[in-house]
Protein backbone atom coordinates (compact mmCIF):
# COMPACT_ATOMS: atom_id res chain seq x y z
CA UNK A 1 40.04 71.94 30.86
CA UNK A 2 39.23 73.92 33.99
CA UNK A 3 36.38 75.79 32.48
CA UNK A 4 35.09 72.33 30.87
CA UNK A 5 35.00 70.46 34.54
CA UNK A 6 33.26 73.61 35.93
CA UNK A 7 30.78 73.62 33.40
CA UNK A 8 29.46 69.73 33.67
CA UNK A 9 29.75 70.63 37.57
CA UNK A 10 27.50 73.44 37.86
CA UNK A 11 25.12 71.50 35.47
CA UNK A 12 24.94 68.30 37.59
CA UNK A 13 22.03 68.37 39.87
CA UNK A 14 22.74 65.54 42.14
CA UNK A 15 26.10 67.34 43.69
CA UNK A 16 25.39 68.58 47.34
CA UNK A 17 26.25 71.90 48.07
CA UNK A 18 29.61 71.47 49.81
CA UNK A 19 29.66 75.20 51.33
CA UNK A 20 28.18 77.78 53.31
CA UNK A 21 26.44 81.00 51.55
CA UNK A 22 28.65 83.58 53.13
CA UNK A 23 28.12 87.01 52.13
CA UNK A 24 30.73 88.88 50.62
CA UNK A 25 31.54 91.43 53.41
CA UNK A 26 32.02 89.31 55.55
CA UNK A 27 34.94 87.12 53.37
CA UNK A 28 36.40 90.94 52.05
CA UNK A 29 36.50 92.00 55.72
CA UNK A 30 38.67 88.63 56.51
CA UNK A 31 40.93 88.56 54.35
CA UNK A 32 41.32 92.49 54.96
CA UNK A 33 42.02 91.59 58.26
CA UNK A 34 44.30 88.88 57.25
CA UNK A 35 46.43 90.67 54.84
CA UNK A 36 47.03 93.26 57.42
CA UNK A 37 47.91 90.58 59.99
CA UNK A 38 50.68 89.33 57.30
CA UNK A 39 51.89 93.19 56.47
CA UNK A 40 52.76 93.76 59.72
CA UNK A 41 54.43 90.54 60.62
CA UNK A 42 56.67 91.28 57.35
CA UNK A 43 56.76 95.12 58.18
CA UNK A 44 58.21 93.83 61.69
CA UNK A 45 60.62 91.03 60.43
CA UNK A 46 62.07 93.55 57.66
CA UNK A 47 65.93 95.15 58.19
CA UNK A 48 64.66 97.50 56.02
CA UNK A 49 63.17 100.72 56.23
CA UNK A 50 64.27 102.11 59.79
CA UNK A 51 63.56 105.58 58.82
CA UNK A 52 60.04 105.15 57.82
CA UNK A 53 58.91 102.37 60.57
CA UNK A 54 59.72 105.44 63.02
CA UNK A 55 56.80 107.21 61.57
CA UNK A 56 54.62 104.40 61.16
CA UNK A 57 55.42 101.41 63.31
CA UNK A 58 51.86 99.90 62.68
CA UNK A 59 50.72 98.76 59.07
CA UNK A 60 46.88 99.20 61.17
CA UNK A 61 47.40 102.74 62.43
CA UNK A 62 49.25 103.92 58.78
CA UNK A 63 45.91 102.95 56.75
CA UNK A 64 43.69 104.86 59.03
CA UNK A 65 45.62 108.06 57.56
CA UNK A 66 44.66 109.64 54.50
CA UNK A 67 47.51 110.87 53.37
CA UNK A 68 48.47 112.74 50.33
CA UNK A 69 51.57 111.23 49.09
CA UNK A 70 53.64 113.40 46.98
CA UNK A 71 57.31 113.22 46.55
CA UNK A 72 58.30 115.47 49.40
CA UNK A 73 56.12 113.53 51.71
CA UNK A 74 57.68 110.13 50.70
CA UNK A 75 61.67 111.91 50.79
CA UNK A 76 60.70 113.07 54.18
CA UNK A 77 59.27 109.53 55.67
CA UNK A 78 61.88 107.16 54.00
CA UNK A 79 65.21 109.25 54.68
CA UNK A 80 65.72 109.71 51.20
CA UNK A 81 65.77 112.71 48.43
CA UNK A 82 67.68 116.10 48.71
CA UNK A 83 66.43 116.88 52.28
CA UNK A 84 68.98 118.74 54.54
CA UNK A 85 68.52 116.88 58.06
């Protein structure tokens, strides 16, 4: 029914454009910037995960990392694995 009400929609000349033409970037950069925004307000409400929050206290600094995850890196950073301390 969706796809039905779009079609006779997008075929109706008389509707007004009801938005802006915003380029892509632009909307992929926002809600980038958004989703990061809600990581880290999750990332700071969480109990969980004291070890690895030590490392990376910021969801904005960890993604400017490249970092090659393998298992020893992950058992190091989240306390976890057969790792004496």
């Amino acid at each position: 029914m969706a796809n039905q009400k779009a079609k006779v929609a997008a075929r109706n000349k008389f509707i007004e454009e009801c938005y802006i033409r915003i380029p892509k970037s632009v909307v992929m950069s926002e809600q980038k910037e958004h989703s990061v925004k809600w990581w880290q307000r999750e990332w700071s409400e969480t109990t969980k995960g004291a070890i690895t929050k030590e490392f990376f206290p910021k969801i904005e600094d960890r993604l400017k990392f490249r970092i090659n995850v393998t298992s020893y890196f992950t058992s190091i950073v989240t306390g976890h694995g057969n790792i004496k301390a």
